[in-house]
N, C-alpha and C. Protein backbone atom coordinates (compact mmCIF):
# COMPACT_ATOMS: atom_id res chain seq x y z
N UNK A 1 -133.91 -68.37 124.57
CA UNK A 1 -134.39 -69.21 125.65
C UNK A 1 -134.64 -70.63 125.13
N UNK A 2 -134.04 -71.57 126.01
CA UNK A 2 -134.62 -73.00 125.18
C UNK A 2 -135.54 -73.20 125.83
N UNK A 3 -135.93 -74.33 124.91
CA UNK A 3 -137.49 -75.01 125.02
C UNK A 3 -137.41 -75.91 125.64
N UNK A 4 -138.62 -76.81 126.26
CA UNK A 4 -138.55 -78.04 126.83
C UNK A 4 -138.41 -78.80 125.32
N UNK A 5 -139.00 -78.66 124.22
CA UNK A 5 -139.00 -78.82 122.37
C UNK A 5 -137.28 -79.39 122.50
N UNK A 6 -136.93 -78.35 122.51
CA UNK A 6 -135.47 -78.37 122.10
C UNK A 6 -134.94 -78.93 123.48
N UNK A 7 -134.66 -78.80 124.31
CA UNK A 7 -134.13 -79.36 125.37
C UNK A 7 -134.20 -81.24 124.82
N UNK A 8 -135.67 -81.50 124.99
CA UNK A 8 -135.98 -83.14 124.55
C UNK A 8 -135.31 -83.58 123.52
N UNK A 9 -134.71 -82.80 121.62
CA UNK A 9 -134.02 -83.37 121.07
C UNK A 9 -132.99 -82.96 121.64
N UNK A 10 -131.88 -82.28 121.81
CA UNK A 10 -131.16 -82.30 122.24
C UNK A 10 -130.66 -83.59 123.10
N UNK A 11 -131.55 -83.80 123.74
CA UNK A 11 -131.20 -85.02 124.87
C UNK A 11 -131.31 -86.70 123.97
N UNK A 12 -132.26 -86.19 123.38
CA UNK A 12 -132.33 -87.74 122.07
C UNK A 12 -131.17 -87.96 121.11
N UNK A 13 -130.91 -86.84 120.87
CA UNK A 13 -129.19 -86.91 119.68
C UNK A 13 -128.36 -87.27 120.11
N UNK A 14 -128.29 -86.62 122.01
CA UNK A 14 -126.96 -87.29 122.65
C UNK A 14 -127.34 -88.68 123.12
N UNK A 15 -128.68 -88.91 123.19
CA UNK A 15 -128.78 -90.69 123.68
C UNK A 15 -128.16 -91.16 122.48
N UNK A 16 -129.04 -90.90 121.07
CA UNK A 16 -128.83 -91.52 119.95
C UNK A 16 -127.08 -91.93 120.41
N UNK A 17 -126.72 -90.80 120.24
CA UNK A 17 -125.04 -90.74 120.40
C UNK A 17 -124.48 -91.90 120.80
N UNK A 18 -125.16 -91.55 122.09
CA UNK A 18 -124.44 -92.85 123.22
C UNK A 18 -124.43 -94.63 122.78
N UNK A 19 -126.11 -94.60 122.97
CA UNK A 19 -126.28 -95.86 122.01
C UNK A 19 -124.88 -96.65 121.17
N UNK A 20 -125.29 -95.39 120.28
CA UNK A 20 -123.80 -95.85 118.85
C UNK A 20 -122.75 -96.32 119.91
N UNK A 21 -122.17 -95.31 120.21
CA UNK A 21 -120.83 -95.35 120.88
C UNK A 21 -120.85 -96.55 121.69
N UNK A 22 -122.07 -96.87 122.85
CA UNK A 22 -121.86 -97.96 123.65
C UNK A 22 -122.35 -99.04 122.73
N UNK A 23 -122.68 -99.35 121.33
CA UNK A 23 -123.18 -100.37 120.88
C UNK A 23 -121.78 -101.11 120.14
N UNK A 24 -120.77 -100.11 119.93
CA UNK A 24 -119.61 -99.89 118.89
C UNK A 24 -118.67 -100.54 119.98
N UNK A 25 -118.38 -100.48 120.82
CA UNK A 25 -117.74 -100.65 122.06
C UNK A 25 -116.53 -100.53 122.22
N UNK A 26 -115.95 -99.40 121.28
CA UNK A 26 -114.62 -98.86 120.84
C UNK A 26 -114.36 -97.94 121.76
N UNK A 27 -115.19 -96.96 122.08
CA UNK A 27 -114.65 -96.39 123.21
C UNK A 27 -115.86 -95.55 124.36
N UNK A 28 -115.84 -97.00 125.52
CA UNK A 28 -116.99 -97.38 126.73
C UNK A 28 -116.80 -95.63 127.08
N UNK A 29 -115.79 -94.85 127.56
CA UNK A 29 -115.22 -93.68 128.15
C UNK A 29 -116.46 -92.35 127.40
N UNK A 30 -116.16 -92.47 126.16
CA UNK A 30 -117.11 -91.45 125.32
C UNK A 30 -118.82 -91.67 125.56
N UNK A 31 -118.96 -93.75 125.50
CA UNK A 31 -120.57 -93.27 125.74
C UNK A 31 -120.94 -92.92 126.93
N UNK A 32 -119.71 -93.63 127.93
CA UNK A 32 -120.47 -92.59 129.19
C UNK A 32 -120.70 -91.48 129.77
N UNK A 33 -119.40 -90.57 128.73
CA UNK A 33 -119.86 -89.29 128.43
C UNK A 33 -120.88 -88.78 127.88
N UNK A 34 -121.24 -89.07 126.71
CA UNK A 34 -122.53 -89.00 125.99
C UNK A 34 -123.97 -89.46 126.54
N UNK A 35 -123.82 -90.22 127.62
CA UNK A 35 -125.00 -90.42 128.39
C UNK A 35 -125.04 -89.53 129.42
N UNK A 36 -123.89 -89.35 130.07
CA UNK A 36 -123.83 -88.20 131.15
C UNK A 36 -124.50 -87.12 130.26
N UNK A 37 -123.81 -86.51 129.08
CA UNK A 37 -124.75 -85.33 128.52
C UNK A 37 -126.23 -85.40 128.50
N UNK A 38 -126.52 -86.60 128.00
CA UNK A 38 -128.08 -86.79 127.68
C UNK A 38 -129.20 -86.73 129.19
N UNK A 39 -128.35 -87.46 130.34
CA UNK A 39 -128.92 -86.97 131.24
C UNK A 39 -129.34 -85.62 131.89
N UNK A 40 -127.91 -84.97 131.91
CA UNK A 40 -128.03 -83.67 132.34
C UNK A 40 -129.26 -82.50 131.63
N UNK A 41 -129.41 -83.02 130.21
CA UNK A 41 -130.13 -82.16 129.15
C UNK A 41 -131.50 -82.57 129.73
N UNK A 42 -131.90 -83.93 130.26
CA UNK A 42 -133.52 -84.76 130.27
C UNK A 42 -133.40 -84.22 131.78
N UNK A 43 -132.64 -83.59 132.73
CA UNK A 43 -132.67 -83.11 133.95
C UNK A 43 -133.46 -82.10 133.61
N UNK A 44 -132.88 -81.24 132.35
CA UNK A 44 -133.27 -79.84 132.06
C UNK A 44 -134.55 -79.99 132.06
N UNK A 45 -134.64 -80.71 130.94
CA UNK A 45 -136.10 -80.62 130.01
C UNK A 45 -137.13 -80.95 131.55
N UNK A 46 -136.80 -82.20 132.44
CA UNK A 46 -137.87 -82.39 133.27
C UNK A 46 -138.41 -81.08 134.20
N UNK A 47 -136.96 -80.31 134.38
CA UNK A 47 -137.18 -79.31 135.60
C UNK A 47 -138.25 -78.33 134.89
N UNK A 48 -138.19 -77.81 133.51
CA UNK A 48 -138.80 -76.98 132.84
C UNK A 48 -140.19 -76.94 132.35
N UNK A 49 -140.43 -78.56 132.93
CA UNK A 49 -141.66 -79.04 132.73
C UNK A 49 -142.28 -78.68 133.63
N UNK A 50 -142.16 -79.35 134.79
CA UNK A 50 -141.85 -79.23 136.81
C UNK A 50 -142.21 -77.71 136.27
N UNK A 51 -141.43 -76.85 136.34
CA UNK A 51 -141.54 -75.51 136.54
C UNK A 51 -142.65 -74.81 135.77
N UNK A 52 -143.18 -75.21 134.64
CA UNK A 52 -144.00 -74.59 133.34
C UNK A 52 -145.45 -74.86 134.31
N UNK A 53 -145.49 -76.40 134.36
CA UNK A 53 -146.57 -76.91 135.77
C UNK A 53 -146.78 -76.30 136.43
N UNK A 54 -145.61 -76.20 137.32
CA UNK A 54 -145.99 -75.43 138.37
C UNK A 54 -146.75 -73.70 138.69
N UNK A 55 -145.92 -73.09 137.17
CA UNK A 55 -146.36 -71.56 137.23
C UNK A 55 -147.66 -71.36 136.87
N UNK A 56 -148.20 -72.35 135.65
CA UNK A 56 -149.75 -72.18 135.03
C UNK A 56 -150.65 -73.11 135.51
N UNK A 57 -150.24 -73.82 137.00
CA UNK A 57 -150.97 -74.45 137.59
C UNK A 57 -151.79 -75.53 136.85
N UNK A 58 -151.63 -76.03 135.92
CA UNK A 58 -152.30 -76.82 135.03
C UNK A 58 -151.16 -78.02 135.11
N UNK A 59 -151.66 -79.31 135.57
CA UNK A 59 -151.10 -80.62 134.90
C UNK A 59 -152.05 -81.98 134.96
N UNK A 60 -152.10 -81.83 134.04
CA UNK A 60 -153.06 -82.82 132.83
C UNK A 60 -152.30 -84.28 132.74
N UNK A 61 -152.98 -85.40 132.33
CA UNK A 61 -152.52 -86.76 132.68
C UNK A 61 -151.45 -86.59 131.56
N UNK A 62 -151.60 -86.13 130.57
CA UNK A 62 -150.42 -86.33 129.31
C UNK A 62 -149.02 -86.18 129.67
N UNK A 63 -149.17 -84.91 130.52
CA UNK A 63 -147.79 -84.33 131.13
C UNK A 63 -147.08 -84.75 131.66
N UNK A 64 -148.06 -85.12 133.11
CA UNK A 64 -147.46 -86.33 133.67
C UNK A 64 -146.70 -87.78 133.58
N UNK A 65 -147.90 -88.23 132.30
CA UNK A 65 -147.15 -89.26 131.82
C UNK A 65 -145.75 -88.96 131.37
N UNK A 66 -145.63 -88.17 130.32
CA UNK A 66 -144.46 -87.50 129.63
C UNK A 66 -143.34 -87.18 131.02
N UNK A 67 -143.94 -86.75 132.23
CA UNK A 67 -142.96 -86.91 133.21
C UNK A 67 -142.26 -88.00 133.71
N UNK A 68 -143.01 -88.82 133.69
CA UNK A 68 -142.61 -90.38 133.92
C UNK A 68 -141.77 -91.08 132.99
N UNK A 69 -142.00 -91.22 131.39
CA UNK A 69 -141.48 -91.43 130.75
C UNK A 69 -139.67 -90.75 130.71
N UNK A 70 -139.84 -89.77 130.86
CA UNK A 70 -138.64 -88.95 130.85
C UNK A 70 -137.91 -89.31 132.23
N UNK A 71 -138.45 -89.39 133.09
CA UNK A 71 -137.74 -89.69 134.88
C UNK A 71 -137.17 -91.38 134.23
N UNK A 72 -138.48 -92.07 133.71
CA UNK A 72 -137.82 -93.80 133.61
C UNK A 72 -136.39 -94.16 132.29
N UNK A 73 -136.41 -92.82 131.22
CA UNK A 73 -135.13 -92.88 130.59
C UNK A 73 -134.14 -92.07 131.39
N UNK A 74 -134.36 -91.19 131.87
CA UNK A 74 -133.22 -90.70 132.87
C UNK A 74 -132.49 -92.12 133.62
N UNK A 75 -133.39 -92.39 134.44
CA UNK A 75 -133.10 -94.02 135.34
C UNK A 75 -132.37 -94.87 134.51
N UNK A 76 -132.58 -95.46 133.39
CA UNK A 76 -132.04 -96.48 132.88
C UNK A 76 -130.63 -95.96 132.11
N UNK A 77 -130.35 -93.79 131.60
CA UNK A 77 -129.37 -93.63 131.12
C UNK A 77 -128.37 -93.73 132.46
N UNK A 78 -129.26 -93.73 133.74
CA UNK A 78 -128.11 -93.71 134.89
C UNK A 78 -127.68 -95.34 135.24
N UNK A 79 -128.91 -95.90 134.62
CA UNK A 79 -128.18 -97.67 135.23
C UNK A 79 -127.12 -98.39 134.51
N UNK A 80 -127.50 -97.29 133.57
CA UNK A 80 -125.51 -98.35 131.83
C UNK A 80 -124.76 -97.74 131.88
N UNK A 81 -124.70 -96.00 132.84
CA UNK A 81 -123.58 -95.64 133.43
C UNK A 81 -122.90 -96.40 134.09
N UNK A 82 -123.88 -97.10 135.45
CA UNK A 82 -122.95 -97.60 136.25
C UNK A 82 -122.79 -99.29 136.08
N UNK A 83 -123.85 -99.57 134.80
CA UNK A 83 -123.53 -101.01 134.83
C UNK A 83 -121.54 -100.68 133.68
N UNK A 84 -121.67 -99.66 132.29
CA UNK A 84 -120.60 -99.74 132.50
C UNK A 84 -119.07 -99.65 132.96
N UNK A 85 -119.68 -98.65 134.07
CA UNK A 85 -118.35 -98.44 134.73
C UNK A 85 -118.35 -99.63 135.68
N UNK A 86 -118.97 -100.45 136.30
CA UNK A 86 -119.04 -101.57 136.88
C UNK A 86 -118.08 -102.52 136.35
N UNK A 87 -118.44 -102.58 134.86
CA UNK A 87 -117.71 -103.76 134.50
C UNK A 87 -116.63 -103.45 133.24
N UNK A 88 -116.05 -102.13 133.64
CA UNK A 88 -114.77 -101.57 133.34
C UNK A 88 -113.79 -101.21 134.02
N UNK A 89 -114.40 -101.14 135.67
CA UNK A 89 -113.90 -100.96 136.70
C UNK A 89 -113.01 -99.33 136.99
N UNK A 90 -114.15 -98.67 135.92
CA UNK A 90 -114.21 -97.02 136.32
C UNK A 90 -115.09 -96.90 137.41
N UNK A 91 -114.63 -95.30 137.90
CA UNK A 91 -115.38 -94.90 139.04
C UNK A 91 -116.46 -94.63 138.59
N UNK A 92 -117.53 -94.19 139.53
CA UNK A 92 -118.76 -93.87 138.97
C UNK A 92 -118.52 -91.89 138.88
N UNK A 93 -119.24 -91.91 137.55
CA UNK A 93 -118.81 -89.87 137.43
C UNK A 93 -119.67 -89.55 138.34
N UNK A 94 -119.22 -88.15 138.96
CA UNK A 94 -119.93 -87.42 139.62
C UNK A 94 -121.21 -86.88 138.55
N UNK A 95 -121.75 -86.44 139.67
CA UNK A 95 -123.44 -86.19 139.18
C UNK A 95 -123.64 -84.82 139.47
């Protein structure tokens, strides 16, 4: 079973990833793959949070914050998706 632990690196190795790739700018196609991954993984990790919350009825300001934080890098791995497909004049990937 994964963890929200493991879910969160998981999702940091593939940002890390992306980063490189979109900093390298050899090939725009891969980091927006690699951000698409990292999102989908920080989808995980948030829902598992959402859900852990929800079952033990306990959420504490930390969590929350940590929810926020995680929703506001989700947001910004979705805004260099479409700023670079914007100005590569790819479609935007499905979600």
């Amino acid at each position: 079973m994964e963890t929200y632990s493991n879910s969160l690196l998981i999702a940091l190795a593939q940002a890390r990833r992306a980063v490189e790739l979109d900093t390298i700018g050899a090939d725009p196609q891969a980091a927006i793959d690699a951000y698409k991954r990292s999102i989908t993984v920080l989808k995980g990790a948030i829902t598992m949070m959402e859900t852990q919350e929800t079952l033990t009825g306990a959420g504490d300001k930390e969590k929350a914050y940590e929810l926020q934080k995680l929703g506001e890098i989700h947001d910004k791995y979705l805004d260099r998706i479409q700023t670079l497909c914007d100005v590569l004049g790819l479609p935007l990937p499905l979600q």
